[in-house]
C-alpha atoms as a PDB file:
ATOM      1  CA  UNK A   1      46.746  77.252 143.213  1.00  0.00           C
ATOM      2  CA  UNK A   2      48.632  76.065 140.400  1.00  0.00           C
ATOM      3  CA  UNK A   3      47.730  78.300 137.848  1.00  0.00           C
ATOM      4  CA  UNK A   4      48.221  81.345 140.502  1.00  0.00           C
ATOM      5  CA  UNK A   5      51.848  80.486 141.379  1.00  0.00           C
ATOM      6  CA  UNK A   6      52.374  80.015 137.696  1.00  0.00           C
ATOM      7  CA  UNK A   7      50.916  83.180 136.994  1.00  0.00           C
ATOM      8  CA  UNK A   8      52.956  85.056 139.466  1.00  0.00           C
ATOM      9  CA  UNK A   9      56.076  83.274 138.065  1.00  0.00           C
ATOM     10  CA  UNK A  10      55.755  85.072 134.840  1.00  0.00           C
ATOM     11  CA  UNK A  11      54.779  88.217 135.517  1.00  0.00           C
ATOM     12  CA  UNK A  12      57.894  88.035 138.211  1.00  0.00           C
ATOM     13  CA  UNK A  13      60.118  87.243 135.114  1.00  0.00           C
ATOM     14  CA  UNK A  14      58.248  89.570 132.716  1.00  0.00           C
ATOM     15  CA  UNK A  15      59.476  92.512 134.818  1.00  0.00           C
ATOM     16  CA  UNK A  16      63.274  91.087 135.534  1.00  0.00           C
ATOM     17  CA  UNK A  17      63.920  90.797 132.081  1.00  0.00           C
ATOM     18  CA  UNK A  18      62.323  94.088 130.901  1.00  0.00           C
ATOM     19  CA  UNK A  19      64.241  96.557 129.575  1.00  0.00           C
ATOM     20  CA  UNK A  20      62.837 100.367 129.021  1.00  0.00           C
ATOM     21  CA  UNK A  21      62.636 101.653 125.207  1.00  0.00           C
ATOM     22  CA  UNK A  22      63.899 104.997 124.696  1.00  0.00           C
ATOM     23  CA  UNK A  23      62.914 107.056 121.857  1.00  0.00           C
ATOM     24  CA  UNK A  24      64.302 107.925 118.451  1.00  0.00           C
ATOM     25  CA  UNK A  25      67.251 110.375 119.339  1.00  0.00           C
ATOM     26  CA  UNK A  26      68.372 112.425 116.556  1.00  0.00           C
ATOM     27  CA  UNK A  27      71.216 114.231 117.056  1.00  0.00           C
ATOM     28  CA  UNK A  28      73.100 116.902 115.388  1.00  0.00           C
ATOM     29  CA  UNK A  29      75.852 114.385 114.248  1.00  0.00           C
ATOM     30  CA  UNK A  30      72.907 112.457 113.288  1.00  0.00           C
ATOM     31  CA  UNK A  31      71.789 114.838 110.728  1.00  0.00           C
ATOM     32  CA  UNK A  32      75.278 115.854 109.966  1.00  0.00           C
ATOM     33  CA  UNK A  33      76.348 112.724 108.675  1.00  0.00           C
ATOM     34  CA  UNK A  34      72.715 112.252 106.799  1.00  0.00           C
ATOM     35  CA  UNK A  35      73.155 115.872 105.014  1.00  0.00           C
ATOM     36  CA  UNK A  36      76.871 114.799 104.201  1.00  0.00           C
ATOM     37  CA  UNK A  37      75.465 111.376 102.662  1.00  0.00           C
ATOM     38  CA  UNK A  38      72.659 113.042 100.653  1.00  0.00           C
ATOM     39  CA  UNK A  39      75.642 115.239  99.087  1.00  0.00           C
ATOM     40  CA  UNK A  40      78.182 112.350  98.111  1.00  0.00           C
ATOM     41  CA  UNK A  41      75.458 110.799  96.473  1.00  0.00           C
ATOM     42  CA  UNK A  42      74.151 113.596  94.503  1.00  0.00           C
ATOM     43  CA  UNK A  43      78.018 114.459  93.762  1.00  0.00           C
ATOM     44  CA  UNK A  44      79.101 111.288  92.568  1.00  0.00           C
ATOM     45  CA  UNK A  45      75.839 110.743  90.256  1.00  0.00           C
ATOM     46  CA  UNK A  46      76.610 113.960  88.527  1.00  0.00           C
ATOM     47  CA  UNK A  47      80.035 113.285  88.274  1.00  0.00           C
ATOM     48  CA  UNK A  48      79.782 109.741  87.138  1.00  0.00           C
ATOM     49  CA  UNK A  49      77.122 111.281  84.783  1.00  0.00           C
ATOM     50  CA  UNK A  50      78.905 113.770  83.141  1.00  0.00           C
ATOM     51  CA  UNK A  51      82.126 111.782  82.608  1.00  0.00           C
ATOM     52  CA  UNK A  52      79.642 109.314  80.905  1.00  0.00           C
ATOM     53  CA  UNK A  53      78.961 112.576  78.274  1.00  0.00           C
ATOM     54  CA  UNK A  54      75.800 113.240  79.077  1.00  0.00           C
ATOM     55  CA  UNK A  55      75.057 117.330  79.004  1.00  0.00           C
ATOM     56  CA  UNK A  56      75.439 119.088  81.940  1.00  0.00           C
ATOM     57  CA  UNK A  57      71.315 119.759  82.198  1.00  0.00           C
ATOM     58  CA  UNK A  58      70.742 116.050  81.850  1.00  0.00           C
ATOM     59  CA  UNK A  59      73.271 114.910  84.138  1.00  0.00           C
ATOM     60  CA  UNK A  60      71.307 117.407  86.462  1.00  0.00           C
ATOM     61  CA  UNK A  61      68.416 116.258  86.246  1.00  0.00           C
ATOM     62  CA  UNK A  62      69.181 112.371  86.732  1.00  0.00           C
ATOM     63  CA  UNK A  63      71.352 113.342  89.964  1.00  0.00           C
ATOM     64  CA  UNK A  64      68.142 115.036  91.256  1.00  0.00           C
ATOM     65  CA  UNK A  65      65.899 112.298  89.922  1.00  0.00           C
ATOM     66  CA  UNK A  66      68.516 109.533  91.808  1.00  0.00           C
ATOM     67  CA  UNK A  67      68.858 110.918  94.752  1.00  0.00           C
ATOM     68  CA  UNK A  68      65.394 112.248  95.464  1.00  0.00           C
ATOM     69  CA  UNK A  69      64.383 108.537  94.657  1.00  0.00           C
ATOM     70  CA  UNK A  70      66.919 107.013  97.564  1.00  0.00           C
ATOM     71  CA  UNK A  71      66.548 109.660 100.374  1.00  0.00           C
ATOM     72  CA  UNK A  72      62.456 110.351  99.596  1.00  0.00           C
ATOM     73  CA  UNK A  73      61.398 107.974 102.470  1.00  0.00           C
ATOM     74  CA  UNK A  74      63.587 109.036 105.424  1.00  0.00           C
ATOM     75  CA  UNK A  75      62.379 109.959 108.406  1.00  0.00           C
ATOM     76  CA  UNK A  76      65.267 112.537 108.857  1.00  0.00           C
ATOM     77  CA  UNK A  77      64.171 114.678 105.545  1.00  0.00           C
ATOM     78  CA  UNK A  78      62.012 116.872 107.934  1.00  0.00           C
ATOM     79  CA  UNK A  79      65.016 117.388 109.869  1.00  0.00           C
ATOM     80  CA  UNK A  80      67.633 118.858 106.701  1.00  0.00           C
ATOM     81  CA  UNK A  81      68.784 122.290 106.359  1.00  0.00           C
ATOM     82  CA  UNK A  82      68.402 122.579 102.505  1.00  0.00           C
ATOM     83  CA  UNK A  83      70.499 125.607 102.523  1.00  0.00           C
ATOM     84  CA  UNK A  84      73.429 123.443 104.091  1.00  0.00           C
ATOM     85  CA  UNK A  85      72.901 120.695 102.218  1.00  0.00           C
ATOM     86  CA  UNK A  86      73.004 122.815  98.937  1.00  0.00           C
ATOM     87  CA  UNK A  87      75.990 124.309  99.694  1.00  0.00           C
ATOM     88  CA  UNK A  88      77.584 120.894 100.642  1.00  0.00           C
ATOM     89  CA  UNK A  89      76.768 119.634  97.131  1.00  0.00           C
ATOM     90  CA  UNK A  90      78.344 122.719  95.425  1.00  0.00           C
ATOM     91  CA  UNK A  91      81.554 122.406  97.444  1.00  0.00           C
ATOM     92  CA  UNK A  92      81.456 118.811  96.570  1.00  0.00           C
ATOM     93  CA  UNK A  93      80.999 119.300  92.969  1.00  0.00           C
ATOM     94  CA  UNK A  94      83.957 122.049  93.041  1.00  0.00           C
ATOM     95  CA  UNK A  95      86.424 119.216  94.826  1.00  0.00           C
ATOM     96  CA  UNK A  96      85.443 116.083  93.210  1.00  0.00           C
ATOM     97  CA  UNK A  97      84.213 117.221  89.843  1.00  0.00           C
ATOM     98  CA  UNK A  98      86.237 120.131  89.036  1.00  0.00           C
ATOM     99  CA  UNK A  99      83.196 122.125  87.881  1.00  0.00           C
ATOM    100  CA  UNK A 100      83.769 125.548  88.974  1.00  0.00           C
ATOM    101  CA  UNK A 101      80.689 127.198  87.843  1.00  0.00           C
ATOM    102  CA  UNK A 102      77.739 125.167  89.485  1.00  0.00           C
ATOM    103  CA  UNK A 103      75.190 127.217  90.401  1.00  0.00           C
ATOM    104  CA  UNK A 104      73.532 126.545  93.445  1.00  0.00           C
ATOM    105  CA  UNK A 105      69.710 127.380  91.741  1.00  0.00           C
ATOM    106  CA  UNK A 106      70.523 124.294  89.647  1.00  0.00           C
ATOM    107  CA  UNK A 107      69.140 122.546  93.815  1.00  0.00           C
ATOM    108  CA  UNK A 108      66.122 124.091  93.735  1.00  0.00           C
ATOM    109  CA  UNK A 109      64.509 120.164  92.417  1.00  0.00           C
ATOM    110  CA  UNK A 110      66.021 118.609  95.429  1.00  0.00           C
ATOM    111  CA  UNK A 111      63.270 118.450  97.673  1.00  0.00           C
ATOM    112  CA  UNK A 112      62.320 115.354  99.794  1.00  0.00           C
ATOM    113  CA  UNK A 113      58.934 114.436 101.096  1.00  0.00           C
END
């Protein structure tokens, strides 16, 4: 009798006390603000990079290295519009580097898995 009442305590408080689980919701602003992330990262590296005096191919190539290494393991990289984030990176590059003649084929390295 015991053991029943006790029993039918718990499972009483096991379902007063649950609460439901709703599932991953990505958003637009979601992504938005992951693209925009991806981009100041990749923008500052090359900046930082090439201020250091390190040739425009090679500070390339270690921005792509650095920030395929952060953002490889996201759950969100199936989710990114390359073509937007691409163009996000050039039009950060313009404003914060002052390098007017990125070309946006430079990107084509930036994939993530």
């Amino acid at each position: 009798m015991i053991k029943r009442v006790f029993t039918i305590f718990i499972l009483t408080l096991f379902f007063m006390f649950n609460s439901p689980v709703y599932s991953l919701d990505t958003s637009s602003k979601t992504i938005e603000k992951y693209t925009k992330k991806i981009s100041n990262k990749f923008t500052r590296t090359y900046c930082n990079t090439t201020k250091f005096g390190i040739s425009n191919e090679g500070a390339l190539a270690f921005a792509v290295g650095e920030t395929n290494k952060e953002f490889r393991n996201n759950k969100l990289n199936n989710l990114i519009d390359y073509s937007q984030l691409k163009n996000s990176i050039v039009n950060d590059i313009k404003n914060n580097c002052q390098v007017y003649d990125f070309d946006i084929s430079n990107l084509e390295n930036l994939k993530f898995n």
